[in-house]
N, C-alpha and C. Protein backbone atom coordinates (compact mmCIF):
# COMPACT_ATOMS: atom_id res chain seq x y z
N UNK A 1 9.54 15.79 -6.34
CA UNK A 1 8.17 15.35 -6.40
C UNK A 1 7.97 14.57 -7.70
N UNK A 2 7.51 13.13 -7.54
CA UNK A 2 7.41 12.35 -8.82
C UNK A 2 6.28 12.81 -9.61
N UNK A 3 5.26 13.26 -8.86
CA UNK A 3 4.04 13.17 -9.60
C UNK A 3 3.71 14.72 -10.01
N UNK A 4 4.65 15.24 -10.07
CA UNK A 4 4.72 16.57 -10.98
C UNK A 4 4.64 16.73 -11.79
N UNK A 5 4.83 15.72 -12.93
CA UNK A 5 4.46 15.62 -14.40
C UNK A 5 3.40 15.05 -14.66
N UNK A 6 2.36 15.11 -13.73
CA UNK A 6 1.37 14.95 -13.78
C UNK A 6 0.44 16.41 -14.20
N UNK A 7 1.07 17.60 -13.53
CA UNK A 7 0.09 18.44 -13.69
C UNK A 7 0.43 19.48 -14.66
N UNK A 8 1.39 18.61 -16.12
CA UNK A 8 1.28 18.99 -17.07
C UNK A 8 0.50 18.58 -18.07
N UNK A 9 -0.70 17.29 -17.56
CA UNK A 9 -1.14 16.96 -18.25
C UNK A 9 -2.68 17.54 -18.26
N UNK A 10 -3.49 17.74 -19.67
CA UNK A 10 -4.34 18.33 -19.88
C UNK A 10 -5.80 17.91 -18.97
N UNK A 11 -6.11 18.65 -18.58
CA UNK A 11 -7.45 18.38 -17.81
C UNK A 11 -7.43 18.21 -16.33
N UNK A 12 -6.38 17.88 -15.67
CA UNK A 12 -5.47 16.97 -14.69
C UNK A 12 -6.80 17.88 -13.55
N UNK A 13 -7.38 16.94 -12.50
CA UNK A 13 -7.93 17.65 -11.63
C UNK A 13 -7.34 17.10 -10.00
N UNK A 14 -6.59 15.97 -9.80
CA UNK A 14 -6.14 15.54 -9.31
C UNK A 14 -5.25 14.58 -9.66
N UNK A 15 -3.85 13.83 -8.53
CA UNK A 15 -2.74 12.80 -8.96
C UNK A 15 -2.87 12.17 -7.35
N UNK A 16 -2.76 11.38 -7.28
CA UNK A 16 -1.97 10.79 -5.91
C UNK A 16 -1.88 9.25 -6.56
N UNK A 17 -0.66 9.21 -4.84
CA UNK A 17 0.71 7.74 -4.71
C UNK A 17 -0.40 7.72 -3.69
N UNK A 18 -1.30 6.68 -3.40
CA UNK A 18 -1.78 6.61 -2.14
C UNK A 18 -1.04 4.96 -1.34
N UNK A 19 -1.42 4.85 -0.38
CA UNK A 19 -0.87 3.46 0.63
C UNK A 19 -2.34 2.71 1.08
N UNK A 20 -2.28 1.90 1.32
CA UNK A 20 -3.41 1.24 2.12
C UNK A 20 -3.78 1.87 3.22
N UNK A 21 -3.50 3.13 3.95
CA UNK A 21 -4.55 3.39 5.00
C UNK A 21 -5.12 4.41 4.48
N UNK A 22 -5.33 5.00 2.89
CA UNK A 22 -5.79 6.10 2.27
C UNK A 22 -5.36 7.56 2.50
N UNK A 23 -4.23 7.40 3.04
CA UNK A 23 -3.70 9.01 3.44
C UNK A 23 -2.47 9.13 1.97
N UNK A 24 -2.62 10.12 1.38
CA UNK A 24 -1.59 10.41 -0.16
C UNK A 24 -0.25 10.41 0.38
N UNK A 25 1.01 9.52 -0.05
CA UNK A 25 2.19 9.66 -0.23
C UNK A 25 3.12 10.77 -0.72
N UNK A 26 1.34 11.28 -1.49
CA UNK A 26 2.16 12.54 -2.82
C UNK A 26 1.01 12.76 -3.31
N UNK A 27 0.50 13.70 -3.76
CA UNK A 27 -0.25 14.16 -4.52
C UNK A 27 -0.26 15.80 -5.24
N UNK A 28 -1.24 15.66 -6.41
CA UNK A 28 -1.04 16.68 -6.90
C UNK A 28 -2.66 16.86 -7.13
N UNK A 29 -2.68 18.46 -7.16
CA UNK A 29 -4.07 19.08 -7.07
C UNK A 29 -5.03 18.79 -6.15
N UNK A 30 -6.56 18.41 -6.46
CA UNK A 30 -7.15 18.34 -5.02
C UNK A 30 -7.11 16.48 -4.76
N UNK A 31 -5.95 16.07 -4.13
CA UNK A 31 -6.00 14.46 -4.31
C UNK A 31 -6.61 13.87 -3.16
N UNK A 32 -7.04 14.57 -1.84
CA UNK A 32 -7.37 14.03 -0.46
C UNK A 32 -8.40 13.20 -0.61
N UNK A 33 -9.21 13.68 -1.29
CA UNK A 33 -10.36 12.61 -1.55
C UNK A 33 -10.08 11.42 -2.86
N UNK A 34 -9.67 11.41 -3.37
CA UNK A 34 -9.22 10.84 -4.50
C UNK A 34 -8.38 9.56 -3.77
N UNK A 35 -7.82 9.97 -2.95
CA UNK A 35 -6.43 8.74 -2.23
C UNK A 35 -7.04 8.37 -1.48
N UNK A 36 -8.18 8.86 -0.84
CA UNK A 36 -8.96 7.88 0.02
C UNK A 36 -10.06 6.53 -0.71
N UNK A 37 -10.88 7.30 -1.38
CA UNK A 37 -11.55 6.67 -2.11
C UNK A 37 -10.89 5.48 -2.97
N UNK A 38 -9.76 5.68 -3.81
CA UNK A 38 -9.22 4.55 -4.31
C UNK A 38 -8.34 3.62 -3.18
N UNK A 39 -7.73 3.97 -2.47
CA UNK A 39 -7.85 3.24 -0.82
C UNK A 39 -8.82 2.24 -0.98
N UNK A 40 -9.99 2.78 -0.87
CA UNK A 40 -11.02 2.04 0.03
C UNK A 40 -11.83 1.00 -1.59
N UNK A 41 -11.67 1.26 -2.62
CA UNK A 41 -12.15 0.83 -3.77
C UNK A 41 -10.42 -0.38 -4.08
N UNK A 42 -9.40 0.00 -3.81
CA UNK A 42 -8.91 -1.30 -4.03
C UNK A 42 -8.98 -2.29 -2.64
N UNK A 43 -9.25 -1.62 -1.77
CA UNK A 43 -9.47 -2.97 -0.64
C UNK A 43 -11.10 -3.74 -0.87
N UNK A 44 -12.03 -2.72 -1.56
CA UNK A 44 -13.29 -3.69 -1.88
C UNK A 44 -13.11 -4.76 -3.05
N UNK A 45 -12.38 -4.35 -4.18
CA UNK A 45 -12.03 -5.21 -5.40
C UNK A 45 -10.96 -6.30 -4.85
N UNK A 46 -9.89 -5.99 -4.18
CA UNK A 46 -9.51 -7.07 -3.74
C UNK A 46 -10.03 -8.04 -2.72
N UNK A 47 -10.91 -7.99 -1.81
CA UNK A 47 -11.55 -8.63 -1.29
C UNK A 47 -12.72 -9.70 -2.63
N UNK A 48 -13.04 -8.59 -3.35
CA UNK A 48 -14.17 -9.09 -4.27
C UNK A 48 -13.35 -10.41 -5.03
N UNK A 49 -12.16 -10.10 -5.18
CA UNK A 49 -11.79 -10.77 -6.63
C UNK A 49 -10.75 -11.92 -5.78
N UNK A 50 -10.73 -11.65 -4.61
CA UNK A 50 -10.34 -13.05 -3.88
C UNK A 50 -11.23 -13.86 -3.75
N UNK A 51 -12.37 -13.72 -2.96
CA UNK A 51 -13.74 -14.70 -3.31
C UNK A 51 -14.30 -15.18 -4.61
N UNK A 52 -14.08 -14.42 -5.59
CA UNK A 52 -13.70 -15.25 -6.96
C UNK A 52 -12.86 -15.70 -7.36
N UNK A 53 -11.74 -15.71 -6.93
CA UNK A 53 -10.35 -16.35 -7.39
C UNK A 53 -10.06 -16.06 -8.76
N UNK A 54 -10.01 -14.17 -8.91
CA UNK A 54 -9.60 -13.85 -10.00
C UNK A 54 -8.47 -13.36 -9.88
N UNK A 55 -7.66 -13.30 -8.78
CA UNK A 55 -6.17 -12.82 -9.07
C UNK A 55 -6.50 -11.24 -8.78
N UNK A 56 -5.19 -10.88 -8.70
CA UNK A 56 -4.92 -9.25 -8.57
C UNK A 56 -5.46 -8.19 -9.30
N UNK A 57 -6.02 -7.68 -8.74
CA UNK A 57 -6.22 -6.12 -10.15
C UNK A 57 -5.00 -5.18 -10.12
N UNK A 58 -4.45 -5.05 -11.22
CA UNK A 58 -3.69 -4.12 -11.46
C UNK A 58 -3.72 -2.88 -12.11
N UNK A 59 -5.21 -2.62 -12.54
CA UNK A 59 -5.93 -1.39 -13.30
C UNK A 59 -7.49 -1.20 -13.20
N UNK A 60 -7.15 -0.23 -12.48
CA UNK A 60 -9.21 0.40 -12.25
C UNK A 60 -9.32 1.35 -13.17
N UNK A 61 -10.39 1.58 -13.92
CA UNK A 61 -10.88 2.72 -14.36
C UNK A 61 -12.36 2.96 -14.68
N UNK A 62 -12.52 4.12 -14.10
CA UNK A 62 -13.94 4.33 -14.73
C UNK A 62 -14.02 5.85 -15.10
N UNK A 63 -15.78 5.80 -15.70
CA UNK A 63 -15.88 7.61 -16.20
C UNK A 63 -17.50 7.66 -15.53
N UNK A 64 -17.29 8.67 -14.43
CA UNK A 64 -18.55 9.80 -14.47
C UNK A 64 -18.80 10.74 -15.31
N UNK A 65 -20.12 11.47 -14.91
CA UNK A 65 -20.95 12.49 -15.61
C UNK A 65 -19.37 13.52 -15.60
N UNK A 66 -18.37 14.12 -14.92
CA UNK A 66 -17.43 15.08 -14.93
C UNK A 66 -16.07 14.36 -15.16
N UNK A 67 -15.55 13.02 -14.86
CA UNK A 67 -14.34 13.16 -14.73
C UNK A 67 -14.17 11.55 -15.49
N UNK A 68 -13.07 11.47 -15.41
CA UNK A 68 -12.16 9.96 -15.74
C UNK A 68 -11.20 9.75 -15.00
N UNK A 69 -11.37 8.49 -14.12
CA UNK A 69 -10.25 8.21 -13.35
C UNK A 69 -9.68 6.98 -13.22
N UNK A 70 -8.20 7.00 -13.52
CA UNK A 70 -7.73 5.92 -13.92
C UNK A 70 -6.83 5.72 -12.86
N UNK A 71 -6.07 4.39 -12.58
CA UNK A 71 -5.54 3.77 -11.15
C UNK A 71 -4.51 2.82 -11.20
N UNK A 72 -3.54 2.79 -11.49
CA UNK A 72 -2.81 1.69 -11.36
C UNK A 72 -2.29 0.43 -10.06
N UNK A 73 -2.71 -0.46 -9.39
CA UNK A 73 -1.88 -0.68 -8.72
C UNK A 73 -0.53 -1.56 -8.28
N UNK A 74 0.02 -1.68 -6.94
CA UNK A 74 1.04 -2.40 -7.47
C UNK A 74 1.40 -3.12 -5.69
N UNK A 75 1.19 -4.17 -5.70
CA UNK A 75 1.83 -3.90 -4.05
C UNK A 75 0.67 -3.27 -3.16
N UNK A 76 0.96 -2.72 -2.06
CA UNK A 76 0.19 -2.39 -1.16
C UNK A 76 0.28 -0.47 -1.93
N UNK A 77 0.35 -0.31 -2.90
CA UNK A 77 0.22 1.13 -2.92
C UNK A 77 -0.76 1.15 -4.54
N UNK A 78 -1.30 2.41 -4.66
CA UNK A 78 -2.61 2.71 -5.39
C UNK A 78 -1.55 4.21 -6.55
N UNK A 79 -1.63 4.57 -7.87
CA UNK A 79 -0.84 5.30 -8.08
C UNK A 79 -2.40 5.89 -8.92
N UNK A 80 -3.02 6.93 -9.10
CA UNK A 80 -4.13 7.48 -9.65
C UNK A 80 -4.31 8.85 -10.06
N UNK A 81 -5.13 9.23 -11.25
CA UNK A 81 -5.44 10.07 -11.84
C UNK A 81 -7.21 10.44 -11.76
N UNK A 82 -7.54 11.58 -12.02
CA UNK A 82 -8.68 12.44 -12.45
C UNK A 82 -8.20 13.45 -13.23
N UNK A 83 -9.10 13.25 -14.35
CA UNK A 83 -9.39 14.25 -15.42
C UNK A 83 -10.52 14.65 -15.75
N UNK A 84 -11.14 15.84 -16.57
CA UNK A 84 -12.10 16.39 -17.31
C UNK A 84 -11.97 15.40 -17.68
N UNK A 85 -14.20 15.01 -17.83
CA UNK A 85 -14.14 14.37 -18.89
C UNK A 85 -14.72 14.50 -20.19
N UNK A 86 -14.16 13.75 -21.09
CA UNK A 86 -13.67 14.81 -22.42
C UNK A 86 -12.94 14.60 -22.99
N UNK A 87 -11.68 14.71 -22.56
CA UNK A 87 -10.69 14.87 -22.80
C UNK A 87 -9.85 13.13 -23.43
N UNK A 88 -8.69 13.41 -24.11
CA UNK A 88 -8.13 12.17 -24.35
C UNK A 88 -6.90 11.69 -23.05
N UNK A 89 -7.36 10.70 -22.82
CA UNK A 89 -6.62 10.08 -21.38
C UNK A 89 -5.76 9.71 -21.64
N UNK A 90 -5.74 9.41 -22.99
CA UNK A 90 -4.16 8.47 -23.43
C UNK A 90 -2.57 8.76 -22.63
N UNK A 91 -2.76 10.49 -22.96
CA UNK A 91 -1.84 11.20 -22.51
C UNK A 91 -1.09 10.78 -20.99
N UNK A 92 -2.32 11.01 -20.28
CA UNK A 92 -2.46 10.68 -18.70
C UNK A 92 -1.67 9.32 -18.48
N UNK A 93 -2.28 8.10 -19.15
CA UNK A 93 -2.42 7.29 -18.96
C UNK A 93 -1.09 6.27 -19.30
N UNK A 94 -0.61 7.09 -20.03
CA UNK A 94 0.89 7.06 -20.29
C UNK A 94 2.03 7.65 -19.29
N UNK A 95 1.57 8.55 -18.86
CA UNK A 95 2.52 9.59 -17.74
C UNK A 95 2.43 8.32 -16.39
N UNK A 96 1.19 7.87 -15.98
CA UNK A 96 1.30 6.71 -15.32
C UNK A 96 2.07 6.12 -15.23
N UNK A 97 1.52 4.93 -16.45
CA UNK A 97 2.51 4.20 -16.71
C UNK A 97 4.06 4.25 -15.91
N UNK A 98 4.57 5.81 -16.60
CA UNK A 98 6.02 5.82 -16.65
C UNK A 98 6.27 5.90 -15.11
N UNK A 99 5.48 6.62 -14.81
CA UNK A 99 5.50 7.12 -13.35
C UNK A 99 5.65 5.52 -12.07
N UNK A 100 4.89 4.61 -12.66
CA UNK A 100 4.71 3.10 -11.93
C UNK A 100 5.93 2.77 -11.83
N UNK A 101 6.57 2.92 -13.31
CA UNK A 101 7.60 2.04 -13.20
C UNK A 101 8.71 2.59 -11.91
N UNK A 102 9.07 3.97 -11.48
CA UNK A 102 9.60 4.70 -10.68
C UNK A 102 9.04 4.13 -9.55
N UNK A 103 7.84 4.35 -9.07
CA UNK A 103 7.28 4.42 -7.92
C UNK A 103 6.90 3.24 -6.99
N UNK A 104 6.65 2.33 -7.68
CA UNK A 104 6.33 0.93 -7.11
C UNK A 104 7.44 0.11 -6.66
N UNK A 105 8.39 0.64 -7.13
CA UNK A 105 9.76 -0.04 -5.91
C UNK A 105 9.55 0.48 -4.59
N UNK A 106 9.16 1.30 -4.36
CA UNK A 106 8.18 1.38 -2.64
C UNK A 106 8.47 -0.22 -1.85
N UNK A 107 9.09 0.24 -0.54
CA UNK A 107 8.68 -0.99 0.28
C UNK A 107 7.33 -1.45 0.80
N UNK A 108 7.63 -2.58 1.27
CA UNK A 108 5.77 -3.04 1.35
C UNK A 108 5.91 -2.28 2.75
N UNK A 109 4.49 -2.21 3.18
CA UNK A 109 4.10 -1.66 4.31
C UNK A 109 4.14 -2.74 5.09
N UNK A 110 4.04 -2.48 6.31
CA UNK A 110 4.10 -3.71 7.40
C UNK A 110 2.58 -3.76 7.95
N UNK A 111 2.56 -4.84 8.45
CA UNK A 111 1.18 -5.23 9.18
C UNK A 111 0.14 -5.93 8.64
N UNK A 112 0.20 -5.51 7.19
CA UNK A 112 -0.69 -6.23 5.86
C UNK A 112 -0.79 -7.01 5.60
């Protein structure tokens, strides 16, 4: 399991590898909703940022009233975190990172 060193990190309330139809590849803690939602939030930004002709997003993040959630993507796949928020993300946000570099050799999905 790649994303196991995920839930050594402090605060960690969820991890998922999600794909474009929002079902988790992998996840850690409560990720079902988490892999859907960023699913459906990189198919709105990429739609958005094609009609602007801004190119790819390769990093979402935002912070609610409880959490911080950060997103890498790469390809047709979504790699994401939730944490307390509070807390310093750096940590997290680094475990990512390392984690992308592993994970995004993923083949593309078909049909897309």
């Amino acid at each position: 399991m790649k994303l196991g060193v995920l839930r050594t990190q402090p605060g960690i309330v969820a991890g998922v590898l999600v794909g474009p139809d929002g079902l988790p590849l992998e996840m850690v803690g409560d990720g079902d909703v988490l892999a859907a939602e960023l699913a459906e939030l990189r198919h709105w930004i990429d739609r958005t940022t094609e009609r602007l002709q801004a190119g790819r997003v390769t990093r979402i993040a935002f912070t609610s009233e409880k959490l911080e959630v950060v997103a890498l993507a790469s390809g047709d796949y979504v790699l994401g975190a939730a944490v307390a928020r509070g807390l310093d993300t750096r940590p997290m946000q680094q475990a990512l990172a390392k984690l992308a570099l592993e994970v995004f050799d993923l083949p593309a999905t078909e049909g897309l």
